[in-house]
Every structure is written in C-alpha cells, then in structure tokens.
C-alpha atoms as a PDB file:
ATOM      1  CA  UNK A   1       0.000   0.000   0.000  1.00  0.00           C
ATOM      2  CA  UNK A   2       2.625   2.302   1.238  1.00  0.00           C
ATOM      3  CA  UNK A   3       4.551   1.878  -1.945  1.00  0.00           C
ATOM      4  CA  UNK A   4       1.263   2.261  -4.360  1.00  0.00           C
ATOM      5  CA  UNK A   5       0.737   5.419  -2.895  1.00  0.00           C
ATOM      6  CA  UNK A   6       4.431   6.893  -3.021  1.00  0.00           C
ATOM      7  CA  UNK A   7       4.825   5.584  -6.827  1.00  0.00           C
ATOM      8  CA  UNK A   8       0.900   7.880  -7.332  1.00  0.00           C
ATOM      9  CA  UNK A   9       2.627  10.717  -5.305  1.00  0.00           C
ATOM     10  CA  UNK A  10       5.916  10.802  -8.172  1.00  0.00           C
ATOM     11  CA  UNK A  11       3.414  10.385 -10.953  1.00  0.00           C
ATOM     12  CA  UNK A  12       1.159  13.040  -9.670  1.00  0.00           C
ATOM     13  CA  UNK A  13       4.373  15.262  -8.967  1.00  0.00           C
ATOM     14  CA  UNK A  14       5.312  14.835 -12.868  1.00  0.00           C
ATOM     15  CA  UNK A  15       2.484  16.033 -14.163  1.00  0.00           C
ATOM     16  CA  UNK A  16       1.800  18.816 -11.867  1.00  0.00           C
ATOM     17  CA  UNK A  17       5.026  19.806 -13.129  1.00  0.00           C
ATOM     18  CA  UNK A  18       4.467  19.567 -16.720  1.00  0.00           C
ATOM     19  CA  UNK A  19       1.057  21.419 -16.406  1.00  0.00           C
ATOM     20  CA  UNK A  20       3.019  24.144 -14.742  1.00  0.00           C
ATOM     21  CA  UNK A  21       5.663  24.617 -17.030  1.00  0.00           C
ATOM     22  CA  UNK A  22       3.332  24.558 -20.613  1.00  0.00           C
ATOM     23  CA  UNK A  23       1.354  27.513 -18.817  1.00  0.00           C
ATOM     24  CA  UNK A  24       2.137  30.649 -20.288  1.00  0.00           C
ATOM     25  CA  UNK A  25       2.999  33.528 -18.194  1.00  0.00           C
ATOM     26  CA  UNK A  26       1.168  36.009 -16.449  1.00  0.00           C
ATOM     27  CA  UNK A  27       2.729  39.325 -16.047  1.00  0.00           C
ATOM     28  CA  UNK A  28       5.122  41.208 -18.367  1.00  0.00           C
ATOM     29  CA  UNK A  29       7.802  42.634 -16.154  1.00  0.00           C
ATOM     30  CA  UNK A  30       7.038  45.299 -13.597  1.00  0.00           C
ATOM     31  CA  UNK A  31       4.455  47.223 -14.983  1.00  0.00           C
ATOM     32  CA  UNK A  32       2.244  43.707 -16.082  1.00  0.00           C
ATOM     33  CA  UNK A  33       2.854  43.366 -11.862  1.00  0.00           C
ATOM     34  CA  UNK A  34       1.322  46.892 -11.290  1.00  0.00           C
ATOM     35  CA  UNK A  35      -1.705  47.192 -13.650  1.00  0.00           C
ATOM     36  CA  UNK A  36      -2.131  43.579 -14.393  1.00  0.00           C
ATOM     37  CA  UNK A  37      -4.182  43.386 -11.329  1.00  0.00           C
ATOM     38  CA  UNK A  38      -6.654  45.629 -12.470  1.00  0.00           C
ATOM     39  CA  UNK A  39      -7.684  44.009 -15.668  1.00  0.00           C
ATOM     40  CA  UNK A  40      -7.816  40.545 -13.832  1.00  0.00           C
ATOM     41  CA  UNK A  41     -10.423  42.242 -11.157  1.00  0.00           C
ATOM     42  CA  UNK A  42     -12.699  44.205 -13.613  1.00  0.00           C
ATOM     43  CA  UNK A  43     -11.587  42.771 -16.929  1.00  0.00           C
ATOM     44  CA  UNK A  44     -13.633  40.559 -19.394  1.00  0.00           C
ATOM     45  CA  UNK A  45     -11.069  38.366 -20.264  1.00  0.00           C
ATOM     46  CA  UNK A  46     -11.728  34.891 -19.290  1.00  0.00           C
ATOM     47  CA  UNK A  47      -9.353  31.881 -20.052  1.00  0.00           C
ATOM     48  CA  UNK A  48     -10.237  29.460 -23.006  1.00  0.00           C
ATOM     49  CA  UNK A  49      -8.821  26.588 -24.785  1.00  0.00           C
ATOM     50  CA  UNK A  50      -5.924  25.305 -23.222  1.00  0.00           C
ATOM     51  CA  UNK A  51      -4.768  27.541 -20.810  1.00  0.00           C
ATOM     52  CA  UNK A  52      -8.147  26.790 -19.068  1.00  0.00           C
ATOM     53  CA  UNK A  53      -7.005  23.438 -19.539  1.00  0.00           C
ATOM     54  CA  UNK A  54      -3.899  23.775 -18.263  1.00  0.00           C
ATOM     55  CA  UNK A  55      -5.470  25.857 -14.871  1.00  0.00           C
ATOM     56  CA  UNK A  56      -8.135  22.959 -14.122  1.00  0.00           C
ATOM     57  CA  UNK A  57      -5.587  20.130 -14.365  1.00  0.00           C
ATOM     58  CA  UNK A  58      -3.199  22.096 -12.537  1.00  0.00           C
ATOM     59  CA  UNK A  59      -5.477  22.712  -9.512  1.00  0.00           C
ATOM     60  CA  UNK A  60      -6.572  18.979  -9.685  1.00  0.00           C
ATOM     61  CA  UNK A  61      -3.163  17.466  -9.136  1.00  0.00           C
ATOM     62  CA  UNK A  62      -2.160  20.011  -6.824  1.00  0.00           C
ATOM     63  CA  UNK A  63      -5.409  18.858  -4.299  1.00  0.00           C
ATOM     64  CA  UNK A  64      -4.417  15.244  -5.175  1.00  0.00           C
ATOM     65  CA  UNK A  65      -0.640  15.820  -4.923  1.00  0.00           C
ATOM     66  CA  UNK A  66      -1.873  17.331  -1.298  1.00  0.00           C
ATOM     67  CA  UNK A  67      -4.341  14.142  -0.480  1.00  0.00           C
ATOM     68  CA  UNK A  68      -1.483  11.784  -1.503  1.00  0.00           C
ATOM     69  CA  UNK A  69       0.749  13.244   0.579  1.00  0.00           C
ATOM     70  CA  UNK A  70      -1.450  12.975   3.599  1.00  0.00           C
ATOM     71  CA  UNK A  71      -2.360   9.529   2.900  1.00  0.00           C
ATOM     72  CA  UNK A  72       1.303   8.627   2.255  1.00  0.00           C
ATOM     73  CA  UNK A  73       2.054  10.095   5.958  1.00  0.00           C
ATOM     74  CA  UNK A  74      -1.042   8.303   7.716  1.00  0.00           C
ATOM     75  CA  UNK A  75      -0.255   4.706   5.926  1.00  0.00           C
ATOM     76  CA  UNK A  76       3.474   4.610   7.634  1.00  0.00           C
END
C-alpha cells in the first residue's frame, strides 16, 4: 500500500510539473505586476482553450498531490 501510494505521489508530482511549465505567463515585467491586477479584477477576459485546460488540471493534481501526501504520511 505504502509503496502504491508513493509511486501515485511521483506520478502526480510529474504532471503537476508539466502542467506548470506549458502555462504561459502572467505578467510582463514590472508594470504587467502593477496594472495587471486591475484588468484581472474588472476585466472581461476569461481563459479558453488550453490555458483553461492547463489551470483545471493544474489545480486537480495540486489537491491530489496534497491528499497523496497525507495519505502517504497516515499509511506509515
């Protein structure tokens, strides 16, 4: 069991990492860091394709990466 769960954990690990890393970026520089926060609070711009994709499957392996980890430290 213990070792089913740690081998999940790595695979889990891998592809949060991937996910991450083929998400393109955010901000451009300092001023993307200063007014960038104002067009993500009032603007209309909504993610689509894959880089909603990419978001969803990144917050799903993060809350299983999280619930692996847990059940990885309760089964020892």
């Amino acid at each position: 069991m213990q070792m089913a769960v740690n081998i999940l954990l790595v695979i889990d690990a891998l592809i949060m990492i991937v996910l991450i890393l083929l998400q393109s970026g955010k901000s451009a520089g300092l001023s993307g860091a200063i007014s960038g926060g104002a067009e993500q609070l009032f603007g209309k711009q909504k993610a689509r394709g894959i880089d909603l994709f990419l978001h969803r499957g990144t917050v799903v392996t993060g809350i299983l990466f999280f619930l692996l980890a847990f059940l990885s430290a309760y089964v020892i």
